[in-house]
N, C-alpha and C. Protein backbone atom coordinates (compact mmCIF):
# COMPACT_ATOMS: atom_id res chain seq x y z
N UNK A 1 62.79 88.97 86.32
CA UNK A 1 61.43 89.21 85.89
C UNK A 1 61.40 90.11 84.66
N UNK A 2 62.43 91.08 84.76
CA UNK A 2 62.62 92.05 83.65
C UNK A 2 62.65 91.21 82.45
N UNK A 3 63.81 90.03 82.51
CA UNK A 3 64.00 89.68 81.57
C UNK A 3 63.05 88.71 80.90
N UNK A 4 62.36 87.85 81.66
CA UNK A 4 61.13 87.07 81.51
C UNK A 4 59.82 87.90 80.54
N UNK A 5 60.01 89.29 81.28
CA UNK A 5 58.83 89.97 80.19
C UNK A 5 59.29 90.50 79.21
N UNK A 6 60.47 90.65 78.61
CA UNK A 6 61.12 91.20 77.41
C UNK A 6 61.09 89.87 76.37
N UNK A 7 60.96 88.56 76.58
CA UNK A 7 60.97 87.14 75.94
C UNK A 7 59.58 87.16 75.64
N UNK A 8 58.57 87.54 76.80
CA UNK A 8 57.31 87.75 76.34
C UNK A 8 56.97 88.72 75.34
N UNK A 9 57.30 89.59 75.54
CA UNK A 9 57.28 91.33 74.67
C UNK A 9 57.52 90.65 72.77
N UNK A 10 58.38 89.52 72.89
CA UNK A 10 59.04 89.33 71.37
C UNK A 10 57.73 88.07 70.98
N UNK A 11 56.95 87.61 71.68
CA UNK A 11 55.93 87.09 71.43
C UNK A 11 54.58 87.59 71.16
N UNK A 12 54.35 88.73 71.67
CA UNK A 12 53.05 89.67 71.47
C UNK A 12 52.70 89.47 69.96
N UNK A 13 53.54 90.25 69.19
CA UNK A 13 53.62 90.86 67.89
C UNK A 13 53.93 89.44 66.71
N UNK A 14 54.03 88.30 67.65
CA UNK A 14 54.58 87.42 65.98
C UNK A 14 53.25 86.46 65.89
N UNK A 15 52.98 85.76 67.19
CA UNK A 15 52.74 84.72 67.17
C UNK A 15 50.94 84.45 67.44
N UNK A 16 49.98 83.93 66.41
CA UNK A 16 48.94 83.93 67.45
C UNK A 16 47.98 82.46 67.09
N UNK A 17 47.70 81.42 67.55
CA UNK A 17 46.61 80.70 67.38
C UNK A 17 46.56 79.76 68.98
N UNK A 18 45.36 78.88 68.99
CA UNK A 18 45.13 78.95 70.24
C UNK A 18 46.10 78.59 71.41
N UNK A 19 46.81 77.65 70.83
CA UNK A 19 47.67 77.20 71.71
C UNK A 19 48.96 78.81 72.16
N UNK A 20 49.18 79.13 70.95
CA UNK A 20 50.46 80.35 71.71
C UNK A 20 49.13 81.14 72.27
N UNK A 21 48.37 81.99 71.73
CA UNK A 21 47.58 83.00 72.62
C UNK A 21 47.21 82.27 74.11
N UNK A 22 46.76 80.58 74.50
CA UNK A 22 46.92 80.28 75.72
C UNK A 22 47.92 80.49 76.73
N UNK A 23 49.70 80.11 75.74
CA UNK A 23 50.72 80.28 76.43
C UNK A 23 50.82 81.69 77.27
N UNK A 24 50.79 82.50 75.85
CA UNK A 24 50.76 83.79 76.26
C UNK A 24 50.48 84.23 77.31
N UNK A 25 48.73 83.93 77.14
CA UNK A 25 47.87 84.60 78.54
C UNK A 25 48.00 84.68 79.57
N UNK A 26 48.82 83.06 79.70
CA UNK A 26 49.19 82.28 80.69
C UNK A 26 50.41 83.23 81.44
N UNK A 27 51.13 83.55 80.61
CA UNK A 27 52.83 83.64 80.89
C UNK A 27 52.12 85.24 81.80
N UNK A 28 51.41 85.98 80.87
CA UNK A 28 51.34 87.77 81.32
C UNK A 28 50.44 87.52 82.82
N UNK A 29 49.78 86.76 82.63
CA UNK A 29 48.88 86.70 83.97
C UNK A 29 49.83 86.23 85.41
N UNK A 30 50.87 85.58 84.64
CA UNK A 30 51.84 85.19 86.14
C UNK A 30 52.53 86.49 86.21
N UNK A 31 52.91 86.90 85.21
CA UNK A 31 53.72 88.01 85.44
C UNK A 31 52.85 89.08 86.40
N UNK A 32 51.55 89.40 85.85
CA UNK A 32 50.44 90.67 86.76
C UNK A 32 50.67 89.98 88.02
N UNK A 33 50.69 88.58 88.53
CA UNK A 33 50.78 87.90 89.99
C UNK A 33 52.25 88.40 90.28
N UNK A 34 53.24 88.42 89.62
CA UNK A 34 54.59 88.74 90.42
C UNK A 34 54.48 90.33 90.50
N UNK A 35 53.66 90.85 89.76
CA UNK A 35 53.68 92.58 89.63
C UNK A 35 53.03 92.98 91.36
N UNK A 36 52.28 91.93 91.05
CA UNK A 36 51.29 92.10 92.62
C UNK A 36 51.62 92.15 93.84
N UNK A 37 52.56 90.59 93.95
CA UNK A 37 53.28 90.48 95.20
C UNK A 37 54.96 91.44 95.14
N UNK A 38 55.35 91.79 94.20
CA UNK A 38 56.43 93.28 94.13
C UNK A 38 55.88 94.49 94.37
N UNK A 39 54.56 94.61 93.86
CA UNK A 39 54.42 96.42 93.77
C UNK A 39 54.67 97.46 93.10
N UNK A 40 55.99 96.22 91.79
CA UNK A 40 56.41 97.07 90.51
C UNK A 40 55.37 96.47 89.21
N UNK A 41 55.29 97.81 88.80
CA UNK A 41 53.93 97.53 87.70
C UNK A 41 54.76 98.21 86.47
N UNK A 42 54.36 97.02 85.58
CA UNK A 42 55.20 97.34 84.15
C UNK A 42 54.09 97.46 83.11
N UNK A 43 53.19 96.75 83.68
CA UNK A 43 51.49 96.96 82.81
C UNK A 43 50.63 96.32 83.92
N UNK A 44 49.41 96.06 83.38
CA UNK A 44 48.16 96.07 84.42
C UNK A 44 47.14 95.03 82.89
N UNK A 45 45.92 94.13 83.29
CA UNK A 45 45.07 93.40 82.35
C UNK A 45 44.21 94.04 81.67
N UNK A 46 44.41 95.56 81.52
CA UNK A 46 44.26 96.52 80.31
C UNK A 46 45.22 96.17 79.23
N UNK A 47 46.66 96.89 79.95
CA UNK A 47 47.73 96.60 78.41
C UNK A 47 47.76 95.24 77.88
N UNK A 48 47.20 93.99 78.75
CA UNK A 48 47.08 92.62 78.48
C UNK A 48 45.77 92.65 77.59
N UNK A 49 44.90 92.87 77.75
CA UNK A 49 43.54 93.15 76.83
C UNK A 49 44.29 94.04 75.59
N UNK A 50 45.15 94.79 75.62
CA UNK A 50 45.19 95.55 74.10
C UNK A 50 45.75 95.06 73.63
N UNK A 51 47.34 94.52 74.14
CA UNK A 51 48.17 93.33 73.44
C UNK A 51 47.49 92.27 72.52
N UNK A 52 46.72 92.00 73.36
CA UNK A 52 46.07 90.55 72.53
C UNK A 52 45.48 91.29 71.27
N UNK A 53 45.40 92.18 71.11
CA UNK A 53 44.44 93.01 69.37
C UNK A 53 45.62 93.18 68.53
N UNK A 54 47.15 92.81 69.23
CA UNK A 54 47.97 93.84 68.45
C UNK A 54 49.21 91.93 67.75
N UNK A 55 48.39 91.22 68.09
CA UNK A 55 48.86 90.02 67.63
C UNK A 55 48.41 89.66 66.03
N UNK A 56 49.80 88.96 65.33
CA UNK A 56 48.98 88.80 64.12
C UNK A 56 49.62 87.67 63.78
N UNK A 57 48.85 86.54 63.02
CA UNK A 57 48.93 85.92 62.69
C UNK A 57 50.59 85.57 61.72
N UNK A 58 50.90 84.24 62.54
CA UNK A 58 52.66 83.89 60.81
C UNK A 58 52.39 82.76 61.28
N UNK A 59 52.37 82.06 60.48
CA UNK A 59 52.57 80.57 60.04
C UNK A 59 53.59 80.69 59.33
N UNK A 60 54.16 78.96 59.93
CA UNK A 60 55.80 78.57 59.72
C UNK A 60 55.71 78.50 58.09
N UNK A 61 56.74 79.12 57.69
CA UNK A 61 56.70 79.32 55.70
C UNK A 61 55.89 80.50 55.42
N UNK A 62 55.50 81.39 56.23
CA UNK A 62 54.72 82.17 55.66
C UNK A 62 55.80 83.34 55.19
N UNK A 63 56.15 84.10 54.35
CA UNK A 63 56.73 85.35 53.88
C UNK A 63 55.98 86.52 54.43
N UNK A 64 56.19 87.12 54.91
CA UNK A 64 55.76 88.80 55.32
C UNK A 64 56.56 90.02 54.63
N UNK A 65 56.11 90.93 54.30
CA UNK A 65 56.83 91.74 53.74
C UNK A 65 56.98 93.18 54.29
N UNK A 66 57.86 94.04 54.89
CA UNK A 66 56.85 95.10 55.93
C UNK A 66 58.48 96.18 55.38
N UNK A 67 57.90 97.03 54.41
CA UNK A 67 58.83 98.66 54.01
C UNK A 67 59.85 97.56 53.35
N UNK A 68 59.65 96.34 52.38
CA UNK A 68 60.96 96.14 51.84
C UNK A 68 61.54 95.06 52.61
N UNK A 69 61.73 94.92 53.82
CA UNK A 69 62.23 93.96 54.60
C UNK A 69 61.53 92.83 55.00
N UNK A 70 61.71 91.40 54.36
CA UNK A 70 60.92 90.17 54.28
C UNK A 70 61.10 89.51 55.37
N UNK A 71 60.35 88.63 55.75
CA UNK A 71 60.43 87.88 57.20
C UNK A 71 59.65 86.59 56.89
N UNK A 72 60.56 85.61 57.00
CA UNK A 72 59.68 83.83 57.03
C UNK A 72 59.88 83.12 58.30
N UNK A 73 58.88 82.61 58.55
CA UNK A 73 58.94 82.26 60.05
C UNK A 73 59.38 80.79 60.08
N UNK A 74 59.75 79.93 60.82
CA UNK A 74 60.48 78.76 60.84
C UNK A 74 60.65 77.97 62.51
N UNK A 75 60.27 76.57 62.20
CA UNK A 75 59.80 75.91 63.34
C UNK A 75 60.70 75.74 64.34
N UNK A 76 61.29 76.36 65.63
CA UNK A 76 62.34 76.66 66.09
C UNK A 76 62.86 75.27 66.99
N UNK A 77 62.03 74.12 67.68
CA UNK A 77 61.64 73.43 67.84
C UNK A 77 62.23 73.02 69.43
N UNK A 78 61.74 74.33 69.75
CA UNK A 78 62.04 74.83 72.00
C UNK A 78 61.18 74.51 72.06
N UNK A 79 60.03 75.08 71.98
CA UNK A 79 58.17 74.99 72.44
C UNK A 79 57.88 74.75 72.01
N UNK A 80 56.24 74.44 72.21
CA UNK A 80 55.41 74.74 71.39
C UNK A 80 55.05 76.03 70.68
N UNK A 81 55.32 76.28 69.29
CA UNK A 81 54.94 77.45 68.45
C UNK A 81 56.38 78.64 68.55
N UNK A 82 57.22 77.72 69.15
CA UNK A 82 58.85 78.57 69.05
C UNK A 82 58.79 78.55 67.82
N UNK A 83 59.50 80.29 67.31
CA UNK A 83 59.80 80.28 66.01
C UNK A 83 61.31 81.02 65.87
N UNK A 84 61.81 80.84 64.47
CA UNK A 84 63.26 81.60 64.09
C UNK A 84 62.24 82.48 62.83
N UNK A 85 63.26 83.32 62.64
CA UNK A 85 62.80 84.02 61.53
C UNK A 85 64.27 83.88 60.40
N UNK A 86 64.18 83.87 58.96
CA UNK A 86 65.04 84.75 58.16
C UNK A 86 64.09 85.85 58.08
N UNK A 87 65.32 86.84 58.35
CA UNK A 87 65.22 88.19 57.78
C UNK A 87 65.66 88.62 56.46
N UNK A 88 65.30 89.34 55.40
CA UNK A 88 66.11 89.33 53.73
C UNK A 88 65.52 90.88 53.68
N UNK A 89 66.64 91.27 54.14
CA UNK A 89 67.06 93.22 53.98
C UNK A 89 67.86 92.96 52.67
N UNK A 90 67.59 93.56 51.76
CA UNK A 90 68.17 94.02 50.25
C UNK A 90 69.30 92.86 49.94
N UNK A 91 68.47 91.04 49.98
CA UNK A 91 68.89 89.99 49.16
C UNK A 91 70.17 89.52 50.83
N UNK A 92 70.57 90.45 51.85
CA UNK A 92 71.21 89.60 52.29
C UNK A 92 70.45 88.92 54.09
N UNK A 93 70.38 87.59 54.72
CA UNK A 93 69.51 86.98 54.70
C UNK A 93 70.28 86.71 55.86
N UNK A 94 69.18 87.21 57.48
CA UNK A 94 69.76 87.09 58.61
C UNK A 94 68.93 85.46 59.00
N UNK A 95 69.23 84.97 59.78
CA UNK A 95 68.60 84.18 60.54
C UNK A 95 68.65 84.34 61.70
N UNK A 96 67.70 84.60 62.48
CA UNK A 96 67.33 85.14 64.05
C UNK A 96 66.46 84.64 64.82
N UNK A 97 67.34 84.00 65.93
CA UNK A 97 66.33 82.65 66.80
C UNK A 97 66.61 82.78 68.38
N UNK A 98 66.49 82.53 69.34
CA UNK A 98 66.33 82.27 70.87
C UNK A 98 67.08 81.45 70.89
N UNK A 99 65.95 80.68 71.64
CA UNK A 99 66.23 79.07 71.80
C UNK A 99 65.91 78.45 70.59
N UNK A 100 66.44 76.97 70.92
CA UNK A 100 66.12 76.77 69.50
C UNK A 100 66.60 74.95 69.98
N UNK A 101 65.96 73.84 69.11
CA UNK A 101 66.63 72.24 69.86
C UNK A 101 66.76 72.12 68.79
N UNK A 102 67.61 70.74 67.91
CA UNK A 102 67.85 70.46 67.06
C UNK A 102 67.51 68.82 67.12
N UNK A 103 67.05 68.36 68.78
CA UNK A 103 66.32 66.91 68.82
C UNK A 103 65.09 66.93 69.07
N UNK A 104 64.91 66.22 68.34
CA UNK A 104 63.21 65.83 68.22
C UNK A 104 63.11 64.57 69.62
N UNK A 105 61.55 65.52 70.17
CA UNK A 105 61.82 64.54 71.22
C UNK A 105 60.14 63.82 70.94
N UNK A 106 59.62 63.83 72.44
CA UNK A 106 58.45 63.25 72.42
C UNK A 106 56.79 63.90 71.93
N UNK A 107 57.04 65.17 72.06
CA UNK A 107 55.62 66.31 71.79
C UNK A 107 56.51 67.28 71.08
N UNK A 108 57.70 67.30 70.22
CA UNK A 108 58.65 68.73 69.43
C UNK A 108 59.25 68.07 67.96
N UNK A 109 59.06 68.56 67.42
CA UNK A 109 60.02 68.39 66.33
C UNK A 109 61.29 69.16 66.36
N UNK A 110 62.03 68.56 65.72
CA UNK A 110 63.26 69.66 65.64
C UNK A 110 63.41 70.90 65.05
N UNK A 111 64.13 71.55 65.38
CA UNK A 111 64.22 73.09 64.47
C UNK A 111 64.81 72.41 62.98
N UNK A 112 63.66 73.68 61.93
CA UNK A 112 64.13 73.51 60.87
C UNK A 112 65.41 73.97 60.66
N UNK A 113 66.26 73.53 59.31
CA UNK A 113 67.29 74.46 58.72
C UNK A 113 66.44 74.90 57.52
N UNK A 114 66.54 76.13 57.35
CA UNK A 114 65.75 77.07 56.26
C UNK A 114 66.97 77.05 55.04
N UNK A 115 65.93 76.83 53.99
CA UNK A 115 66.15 75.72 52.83
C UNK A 115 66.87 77.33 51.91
N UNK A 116 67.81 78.72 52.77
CA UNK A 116 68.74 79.19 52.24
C UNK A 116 69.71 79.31 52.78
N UNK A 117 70.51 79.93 51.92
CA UNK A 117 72.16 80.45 52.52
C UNK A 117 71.71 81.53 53.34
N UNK A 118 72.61 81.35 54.48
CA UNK A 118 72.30 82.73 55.86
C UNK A 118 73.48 83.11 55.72
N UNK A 119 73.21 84.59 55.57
CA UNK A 119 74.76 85.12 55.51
C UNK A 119 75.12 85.99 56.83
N UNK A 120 73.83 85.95 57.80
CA UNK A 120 74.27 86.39 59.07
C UNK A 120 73.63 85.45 60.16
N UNK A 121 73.97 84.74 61.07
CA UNK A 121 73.15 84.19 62.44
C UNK A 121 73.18 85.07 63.68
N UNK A 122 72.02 85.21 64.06
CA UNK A 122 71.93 85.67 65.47
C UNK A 122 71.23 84.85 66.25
N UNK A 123 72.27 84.39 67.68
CA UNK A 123 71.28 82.86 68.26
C UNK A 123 71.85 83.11 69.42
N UNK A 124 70.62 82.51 70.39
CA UNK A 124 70.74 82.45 71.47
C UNK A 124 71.70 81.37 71.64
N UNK A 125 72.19 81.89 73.31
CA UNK A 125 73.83 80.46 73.20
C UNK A 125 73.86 80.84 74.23
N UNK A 126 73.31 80.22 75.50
CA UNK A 126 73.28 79.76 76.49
C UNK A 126 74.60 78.82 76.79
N UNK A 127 73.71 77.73 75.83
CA UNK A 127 74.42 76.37 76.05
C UNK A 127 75.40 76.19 74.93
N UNK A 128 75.94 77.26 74.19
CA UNK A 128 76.59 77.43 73.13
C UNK A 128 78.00 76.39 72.87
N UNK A 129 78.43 76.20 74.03
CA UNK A 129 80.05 76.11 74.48
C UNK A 129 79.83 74.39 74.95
N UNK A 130 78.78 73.76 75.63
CA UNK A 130 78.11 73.15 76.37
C UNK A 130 78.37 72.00 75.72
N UNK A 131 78.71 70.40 76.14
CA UNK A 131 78.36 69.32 75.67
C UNK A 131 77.49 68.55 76.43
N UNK A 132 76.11 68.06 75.93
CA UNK A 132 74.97 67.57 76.60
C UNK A 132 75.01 65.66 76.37
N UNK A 133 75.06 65.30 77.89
CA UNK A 133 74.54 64.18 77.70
C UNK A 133 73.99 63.25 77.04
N UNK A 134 73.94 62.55 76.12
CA UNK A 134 72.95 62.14 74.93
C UNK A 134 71.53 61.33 75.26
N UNK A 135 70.74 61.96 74.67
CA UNK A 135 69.27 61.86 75.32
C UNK A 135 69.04 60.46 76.03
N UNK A 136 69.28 59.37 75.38
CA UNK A 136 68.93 57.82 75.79
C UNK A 136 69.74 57.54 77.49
N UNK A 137 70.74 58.30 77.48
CA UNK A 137 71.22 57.93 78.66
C UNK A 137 71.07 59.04 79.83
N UNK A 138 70.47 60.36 79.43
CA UNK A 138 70.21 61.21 80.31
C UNK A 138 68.82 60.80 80.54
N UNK A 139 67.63 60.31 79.73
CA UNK A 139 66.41 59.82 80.35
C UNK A 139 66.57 58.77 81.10
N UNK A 140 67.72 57.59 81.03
CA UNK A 140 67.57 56.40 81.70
C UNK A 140 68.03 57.00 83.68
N UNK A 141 69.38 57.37 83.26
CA UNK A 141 69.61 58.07 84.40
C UNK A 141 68.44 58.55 85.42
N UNK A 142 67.66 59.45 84.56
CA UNK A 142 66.76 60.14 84.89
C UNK A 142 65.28 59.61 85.78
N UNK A 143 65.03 58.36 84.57
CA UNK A 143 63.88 57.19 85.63
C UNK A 143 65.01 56.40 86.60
N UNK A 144 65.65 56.14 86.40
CA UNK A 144 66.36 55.16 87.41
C UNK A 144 66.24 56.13 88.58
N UNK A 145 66.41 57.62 88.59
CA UNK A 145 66.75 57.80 89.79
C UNK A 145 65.05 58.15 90.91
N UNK A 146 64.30 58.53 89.82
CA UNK A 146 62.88 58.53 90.12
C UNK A 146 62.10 57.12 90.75
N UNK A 147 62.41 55.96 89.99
CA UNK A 147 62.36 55.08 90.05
C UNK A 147 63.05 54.51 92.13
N UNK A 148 64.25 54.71 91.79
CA UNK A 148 64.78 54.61 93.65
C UNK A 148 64.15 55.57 94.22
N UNK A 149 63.76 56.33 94.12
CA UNK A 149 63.49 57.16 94.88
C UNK A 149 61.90 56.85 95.86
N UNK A 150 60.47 56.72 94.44
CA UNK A 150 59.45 56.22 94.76
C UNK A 150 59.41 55.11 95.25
N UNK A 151 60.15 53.85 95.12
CA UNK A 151 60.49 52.78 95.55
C UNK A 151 60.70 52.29 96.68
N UNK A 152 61.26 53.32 97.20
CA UNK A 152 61.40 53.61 98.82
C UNK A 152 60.72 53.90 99.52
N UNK A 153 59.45 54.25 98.90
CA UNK A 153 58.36 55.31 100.03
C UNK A 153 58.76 56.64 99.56
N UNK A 154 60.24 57.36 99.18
CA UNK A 154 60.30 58.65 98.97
C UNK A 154 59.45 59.60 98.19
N UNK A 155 59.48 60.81 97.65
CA UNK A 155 58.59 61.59 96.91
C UNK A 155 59.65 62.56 96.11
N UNK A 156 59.52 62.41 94.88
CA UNK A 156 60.01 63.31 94.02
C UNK A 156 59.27 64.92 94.11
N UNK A 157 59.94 65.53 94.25
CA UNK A 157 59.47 66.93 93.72
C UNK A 157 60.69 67.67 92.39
N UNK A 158 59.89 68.06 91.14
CA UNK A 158 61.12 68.05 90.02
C UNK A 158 60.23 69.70 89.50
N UNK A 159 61.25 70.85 90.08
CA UNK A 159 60.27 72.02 89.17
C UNK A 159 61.00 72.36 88.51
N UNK A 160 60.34 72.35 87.36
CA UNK A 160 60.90 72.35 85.93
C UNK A 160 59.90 73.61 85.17
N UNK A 161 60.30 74.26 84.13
CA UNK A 161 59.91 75.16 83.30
C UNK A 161 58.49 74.71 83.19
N UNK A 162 57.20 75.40 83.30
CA UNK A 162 55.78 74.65 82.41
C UNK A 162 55.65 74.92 81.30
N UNK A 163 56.32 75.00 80.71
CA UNK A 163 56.27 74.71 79.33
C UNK A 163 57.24 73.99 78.48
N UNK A 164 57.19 73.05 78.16
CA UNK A 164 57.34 72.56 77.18
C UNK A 164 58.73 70.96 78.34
N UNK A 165 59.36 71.39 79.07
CA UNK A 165 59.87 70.56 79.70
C UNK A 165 59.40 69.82 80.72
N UNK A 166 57.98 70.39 81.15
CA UNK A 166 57.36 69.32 81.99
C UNK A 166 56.45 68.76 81.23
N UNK A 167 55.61 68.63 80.32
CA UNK A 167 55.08 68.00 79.01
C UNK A 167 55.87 67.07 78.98
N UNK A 168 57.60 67.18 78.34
CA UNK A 168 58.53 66.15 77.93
C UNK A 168 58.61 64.95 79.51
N UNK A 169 58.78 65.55 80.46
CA UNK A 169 58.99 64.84 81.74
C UNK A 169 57.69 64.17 81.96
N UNK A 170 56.75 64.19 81.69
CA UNK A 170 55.30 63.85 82.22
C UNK A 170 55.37 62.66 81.26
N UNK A 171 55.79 63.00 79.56
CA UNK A 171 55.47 61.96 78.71
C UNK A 171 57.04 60.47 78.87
N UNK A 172 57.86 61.25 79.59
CA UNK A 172 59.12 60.24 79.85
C UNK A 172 58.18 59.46 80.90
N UNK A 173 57.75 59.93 81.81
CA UNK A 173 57.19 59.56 83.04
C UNK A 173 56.35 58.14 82.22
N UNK A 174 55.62 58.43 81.74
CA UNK A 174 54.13 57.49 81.29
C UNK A 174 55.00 56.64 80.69
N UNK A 175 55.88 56.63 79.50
CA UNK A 175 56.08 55.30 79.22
C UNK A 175 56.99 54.74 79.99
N UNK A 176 57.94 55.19 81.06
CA UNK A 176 58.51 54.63 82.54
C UNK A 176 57.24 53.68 83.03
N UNK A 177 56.27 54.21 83.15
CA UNK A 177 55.60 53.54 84.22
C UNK A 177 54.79 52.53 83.33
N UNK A 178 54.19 53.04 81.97
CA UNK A 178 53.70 51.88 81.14
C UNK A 178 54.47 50.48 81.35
N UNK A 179 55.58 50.69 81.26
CA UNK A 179 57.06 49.45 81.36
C UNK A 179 57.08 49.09 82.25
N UNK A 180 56.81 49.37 83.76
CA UNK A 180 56.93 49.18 84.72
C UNK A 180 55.51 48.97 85.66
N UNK A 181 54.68 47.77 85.76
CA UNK A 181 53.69 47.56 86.44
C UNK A 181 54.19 47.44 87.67
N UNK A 182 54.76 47.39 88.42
CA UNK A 182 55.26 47.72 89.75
C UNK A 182 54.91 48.84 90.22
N UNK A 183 54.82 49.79 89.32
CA UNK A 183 54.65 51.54 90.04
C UNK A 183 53.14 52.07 89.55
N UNK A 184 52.40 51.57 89.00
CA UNK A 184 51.27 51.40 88.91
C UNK A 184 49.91 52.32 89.57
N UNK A 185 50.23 51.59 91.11
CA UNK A 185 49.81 51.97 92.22
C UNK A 185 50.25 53.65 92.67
N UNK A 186 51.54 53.70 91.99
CA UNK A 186 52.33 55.19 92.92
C UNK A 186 52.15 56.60 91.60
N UNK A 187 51.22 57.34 91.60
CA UNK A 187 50.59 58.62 91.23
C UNK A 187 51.50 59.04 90.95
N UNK A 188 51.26 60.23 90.02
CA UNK A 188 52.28 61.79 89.14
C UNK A 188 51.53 62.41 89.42
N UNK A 189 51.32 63.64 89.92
CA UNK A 189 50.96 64.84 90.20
C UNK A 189 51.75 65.50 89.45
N UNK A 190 50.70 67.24 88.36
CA UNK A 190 51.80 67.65 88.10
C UNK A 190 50.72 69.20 88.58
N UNK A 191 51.10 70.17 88.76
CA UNK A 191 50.12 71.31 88.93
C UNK A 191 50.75 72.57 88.45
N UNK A 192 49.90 72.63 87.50
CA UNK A 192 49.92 74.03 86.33
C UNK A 192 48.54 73.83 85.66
N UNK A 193 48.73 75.13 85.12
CA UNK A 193 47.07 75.41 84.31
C UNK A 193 47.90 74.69 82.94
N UNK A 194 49.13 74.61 82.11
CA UNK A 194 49.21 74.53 81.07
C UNK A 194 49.43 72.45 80.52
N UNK A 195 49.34 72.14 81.92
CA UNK A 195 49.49 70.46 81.31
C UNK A 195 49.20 69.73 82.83
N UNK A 196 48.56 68.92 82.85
CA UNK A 196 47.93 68.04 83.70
C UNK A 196 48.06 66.26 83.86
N UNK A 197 48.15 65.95 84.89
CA UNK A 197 47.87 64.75 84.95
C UNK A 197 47.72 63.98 86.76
């Protein structure tokens, strides 16, 4: 949870139009619900009310300039409104990102490459080491097994991140089933405040 609100904490200060300030709201208000059922309080929907004043506006390409040290924001292409930054401290030029995809899927574009030389990277690397499935055959996999499953009478239950990976799963889902008038009849449920169907 610690770490969940420190990912939030790096969002306060960069990012704001309706869609991230929704995410946002979204993300701190689950967090006040886990503060609730713990008993550990790291803030309360005061510091959530002041946060939101202390947000400022960057659009992707925008330059900022703050004591000398420049900052351009860049489409990171995890979420919605994921961003990387270059940093350009006295001409030499960090690039500093999270997450970050480099495939464009169904609702994302890919992360840009910023149109300079980086003479330092700092990146998240999870999956650094990692070789991933290639998309066409990890989605087929993926309905096929959904597919046996409902087919049977069974019931999928798939909890996945709400953001941005159940969007992708919801929109794999629809054109599965567009293709498939057989399943027609058999419902998606998905339940979150941030995507519906």
């Amino acid at each position: 949870r610690r770490e969940t609100m420190n990912k939030q904490g790096r969002i306060i200060y960069l990012l704001k139009d309706t869609a991230t300030t929704e995410i946002y709201t979204e993300q701190i208000v689950g967090s006040v619900r886990c503060v609730q059922e713990t008993g550990i309080r790291y803030f309360d929907r005061k510091d959530l009310n002041n946060s939101m004043e202390k947000i400022h506006v960057v659009n992707y390409h925008q330059e900022i300039e703050y004591n000398g040290i420049k900052f351009t924001c860049y489409n990171a292409g995890h979420v919605i409104g994921a961003a990387m930054f270059v940093v350009d401290i006295a001409g030499v030029k960090i690039l500093y990102t999270g997450d970050y995809s480099r495939e464009e899927d169904r609702h994302l574009l890919p992360a840009e490459i910023p149109p300079v030389l980086i003479d330092v990277l700092i990146v998240e690397s999870t999956y650094g080491v990692n070789l991933h499935e290639h998309r066409p055959e990890r989605e087929a996999r993926f309905t096929r097994e959904v597919n046996d499953i409902v087919t049977r009478g069974g019931k999928c239950l798939l909890p996945v991140f709400a953001l941005g990976r159940a969007q992708e799963l919801l929109l794999i889902l629809d054109e599965y089933w567009d293709s498939h008038p057989e399943l027609h009849d058999i419902q998606i449920y998905y339940a979150s405040s941030l995507a519906s169907k």
